[in-house]
C-alpha atoms as a PDB file:
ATOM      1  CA  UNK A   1      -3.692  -3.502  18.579  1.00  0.00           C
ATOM      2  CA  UNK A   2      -4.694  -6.236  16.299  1.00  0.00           C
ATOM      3  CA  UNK A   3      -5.865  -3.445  14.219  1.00  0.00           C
ATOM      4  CA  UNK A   4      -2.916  -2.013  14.117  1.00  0.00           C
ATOM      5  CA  UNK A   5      -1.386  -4.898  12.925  1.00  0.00           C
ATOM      6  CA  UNK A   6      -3.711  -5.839  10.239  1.00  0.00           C
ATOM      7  CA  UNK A   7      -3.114  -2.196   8.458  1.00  0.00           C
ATOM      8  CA  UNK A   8       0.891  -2.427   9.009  1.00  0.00           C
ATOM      9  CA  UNK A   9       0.430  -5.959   7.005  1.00  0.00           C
ATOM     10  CA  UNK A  10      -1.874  -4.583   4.533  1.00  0.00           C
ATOM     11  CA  UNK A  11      -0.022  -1.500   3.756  1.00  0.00           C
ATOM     12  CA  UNK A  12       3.428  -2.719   3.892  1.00  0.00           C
ATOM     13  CA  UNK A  13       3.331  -3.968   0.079  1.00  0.00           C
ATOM     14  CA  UNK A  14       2.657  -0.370  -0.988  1.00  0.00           C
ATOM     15  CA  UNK A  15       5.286   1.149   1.604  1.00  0.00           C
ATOM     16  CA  UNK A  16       7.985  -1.479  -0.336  1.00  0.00           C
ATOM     17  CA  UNK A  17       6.779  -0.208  -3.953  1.00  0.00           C
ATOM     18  CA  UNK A  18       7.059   3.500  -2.553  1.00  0.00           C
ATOM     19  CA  UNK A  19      10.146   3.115  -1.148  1.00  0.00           C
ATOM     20  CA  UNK A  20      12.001   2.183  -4.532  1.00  0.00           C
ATOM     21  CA  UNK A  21      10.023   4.624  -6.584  1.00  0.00           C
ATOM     22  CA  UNK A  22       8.875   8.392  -6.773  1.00  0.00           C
ATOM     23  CA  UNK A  23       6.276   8.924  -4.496  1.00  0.00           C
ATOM     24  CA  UNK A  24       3.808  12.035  -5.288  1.00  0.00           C
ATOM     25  CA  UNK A  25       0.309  13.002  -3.724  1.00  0.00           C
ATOM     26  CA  UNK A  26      -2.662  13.548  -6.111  1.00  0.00           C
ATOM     27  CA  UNK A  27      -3.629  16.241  -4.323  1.00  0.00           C
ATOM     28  CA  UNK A  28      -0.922  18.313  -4.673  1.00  0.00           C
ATOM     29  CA  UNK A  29      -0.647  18.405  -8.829  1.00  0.00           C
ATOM     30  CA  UNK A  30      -2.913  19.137 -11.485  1.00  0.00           C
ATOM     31  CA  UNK A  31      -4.057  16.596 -14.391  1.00  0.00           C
ATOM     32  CA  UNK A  32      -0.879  17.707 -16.237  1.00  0.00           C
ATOM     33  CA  UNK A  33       1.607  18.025 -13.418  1.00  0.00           C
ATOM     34  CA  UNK A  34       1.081  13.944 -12.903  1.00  0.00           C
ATOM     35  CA  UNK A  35       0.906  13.127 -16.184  1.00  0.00           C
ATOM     36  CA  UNK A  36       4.621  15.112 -16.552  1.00  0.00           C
ATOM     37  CA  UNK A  37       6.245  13.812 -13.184  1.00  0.00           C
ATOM     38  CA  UNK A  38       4.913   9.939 -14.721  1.00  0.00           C
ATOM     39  CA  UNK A  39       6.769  10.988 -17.943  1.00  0.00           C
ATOM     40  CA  UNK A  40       9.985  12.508 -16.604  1.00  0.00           C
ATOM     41  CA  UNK A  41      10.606   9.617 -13.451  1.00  0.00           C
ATOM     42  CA  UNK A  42       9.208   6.998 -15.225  1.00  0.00           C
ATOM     43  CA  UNK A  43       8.580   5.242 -11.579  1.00  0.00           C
ATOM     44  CA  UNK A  44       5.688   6.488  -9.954  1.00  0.00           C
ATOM     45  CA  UNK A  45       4.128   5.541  -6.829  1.00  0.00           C
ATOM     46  CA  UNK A  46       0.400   8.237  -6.844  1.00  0.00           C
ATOM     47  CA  UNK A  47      -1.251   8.345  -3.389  1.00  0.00           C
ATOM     48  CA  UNK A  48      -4.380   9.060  -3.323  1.00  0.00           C
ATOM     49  CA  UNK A  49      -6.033   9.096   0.099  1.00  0.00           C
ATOM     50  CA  UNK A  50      -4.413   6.233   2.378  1.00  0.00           C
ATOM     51  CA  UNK A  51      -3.440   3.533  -0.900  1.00  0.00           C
ATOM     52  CA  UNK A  52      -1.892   4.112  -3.936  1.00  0.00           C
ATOM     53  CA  UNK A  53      -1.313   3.633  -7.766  1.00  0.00           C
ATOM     54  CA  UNK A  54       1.997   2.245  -9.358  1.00  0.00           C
ATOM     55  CA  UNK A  55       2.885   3.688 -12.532  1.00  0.00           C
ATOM     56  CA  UNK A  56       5.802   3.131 -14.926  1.00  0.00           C
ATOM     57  CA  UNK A  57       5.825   4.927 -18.289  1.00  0.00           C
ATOM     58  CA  UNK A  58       7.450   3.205 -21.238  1.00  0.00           C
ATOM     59  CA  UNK A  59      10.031   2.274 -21.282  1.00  0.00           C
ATOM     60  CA  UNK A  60      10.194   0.726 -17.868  1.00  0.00           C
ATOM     61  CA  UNK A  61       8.057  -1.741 -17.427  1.00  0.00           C
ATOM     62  CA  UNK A  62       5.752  -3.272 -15.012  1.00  0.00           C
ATOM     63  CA  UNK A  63       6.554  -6.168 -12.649  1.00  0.00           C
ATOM     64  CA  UNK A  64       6.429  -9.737 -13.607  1.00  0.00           C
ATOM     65  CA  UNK A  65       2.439 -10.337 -13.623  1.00  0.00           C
ATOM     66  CA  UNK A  66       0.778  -7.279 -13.813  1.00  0.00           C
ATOM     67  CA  UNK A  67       0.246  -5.392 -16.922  1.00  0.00           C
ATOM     68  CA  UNK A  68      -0.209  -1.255 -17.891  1.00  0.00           C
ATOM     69  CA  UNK A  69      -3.544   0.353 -18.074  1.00  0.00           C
ATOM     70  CA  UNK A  70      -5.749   3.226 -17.378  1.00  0.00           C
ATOM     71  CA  UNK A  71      -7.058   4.933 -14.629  1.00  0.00           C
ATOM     72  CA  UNK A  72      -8.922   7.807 -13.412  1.00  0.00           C
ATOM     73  CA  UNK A  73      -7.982   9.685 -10.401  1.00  0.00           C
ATOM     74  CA  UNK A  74      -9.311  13.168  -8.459  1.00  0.00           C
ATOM     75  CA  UNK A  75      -6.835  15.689  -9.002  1.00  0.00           C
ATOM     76  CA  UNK A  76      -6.159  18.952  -6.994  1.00  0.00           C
ATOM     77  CA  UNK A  77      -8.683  20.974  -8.437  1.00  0.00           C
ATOM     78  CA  UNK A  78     -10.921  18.126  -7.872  1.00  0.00           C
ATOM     79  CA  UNK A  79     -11.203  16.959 -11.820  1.00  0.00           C
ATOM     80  CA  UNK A  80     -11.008  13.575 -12.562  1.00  0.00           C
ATOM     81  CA  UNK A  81      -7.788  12.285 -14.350  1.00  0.00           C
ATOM     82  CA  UNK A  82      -7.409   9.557 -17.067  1.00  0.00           C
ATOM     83  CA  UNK A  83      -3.785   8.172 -16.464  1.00  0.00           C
ATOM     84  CA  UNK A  84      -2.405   6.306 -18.291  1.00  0.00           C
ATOM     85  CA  UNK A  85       0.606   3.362 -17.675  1.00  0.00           C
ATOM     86  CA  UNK A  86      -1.093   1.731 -14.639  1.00  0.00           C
ATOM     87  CA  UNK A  87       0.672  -1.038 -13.252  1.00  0.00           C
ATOM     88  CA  UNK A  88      -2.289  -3.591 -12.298  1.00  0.00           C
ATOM     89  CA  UNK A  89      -2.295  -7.105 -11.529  1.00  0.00           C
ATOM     90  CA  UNK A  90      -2.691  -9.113 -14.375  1.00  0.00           C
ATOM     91  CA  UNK A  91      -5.223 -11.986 -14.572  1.00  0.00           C
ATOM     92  CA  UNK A  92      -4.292 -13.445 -17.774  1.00  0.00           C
ATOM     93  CA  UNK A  93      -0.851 -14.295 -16.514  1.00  0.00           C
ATOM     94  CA  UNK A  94       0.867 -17.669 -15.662  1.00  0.00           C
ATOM     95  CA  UNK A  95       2.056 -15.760 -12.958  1.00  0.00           C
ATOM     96  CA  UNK A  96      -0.927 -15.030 -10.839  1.00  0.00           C
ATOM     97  CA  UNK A  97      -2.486 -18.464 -11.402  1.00  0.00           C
ATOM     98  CA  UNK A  98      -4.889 -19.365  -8.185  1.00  0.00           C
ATOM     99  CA  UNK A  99      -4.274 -23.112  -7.415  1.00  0.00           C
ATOM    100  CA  UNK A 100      -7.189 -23.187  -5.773  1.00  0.00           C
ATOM    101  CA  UNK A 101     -10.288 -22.210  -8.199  1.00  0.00           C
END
């Protein structure tokens, strides 16, 4: 149970960001088909596996703290993909400041 738990409380910030977005499996396209559902919905939410990528192609932006960049994921056929327009946490940012380093 506590299990349970733990993965409903780890998962649930990816459930909120897939809720409000399009949600696609990686699995299911091809390089090109992600790169033209990024480009035509502009909101993105890419499961691969059990977890996720955010993606927001210009002109939307990415939330307050995080900032765009590349990744590579496995696509259907099993090729690895260079996306671009990842929404990662940014370090640099006044935002995610730790208080406690």
């Amino acid at each position: 149970m506590k299990n349970l738990i733990l993965a409903i409380a780890l998962l649930s910030p990816t459930a909120a960001f897939a809720a409000s977005a399009y949600e696609i499996n990686a699995r299911d396209y091809d390089c090109a088909g992600i790169r033209k559902v990024i480009s035509q919905h502009h909101k993105v939410f890419l499961r691969t596996g059990l977890a996720g990528r955010s993606f927001r192609a210009p002109p939307a932006r990415c939330d307050l703290g995080d900032m765009y960049t590349t990744v590579s994921v496995r696509d259907a056929k099993g090729q690895q993909c260079v996306l671009q327009y990842a929404c990662i946490t940014d370090p640099s940012s006044f935002r995610n400041f730790d208080f406690d380093r």
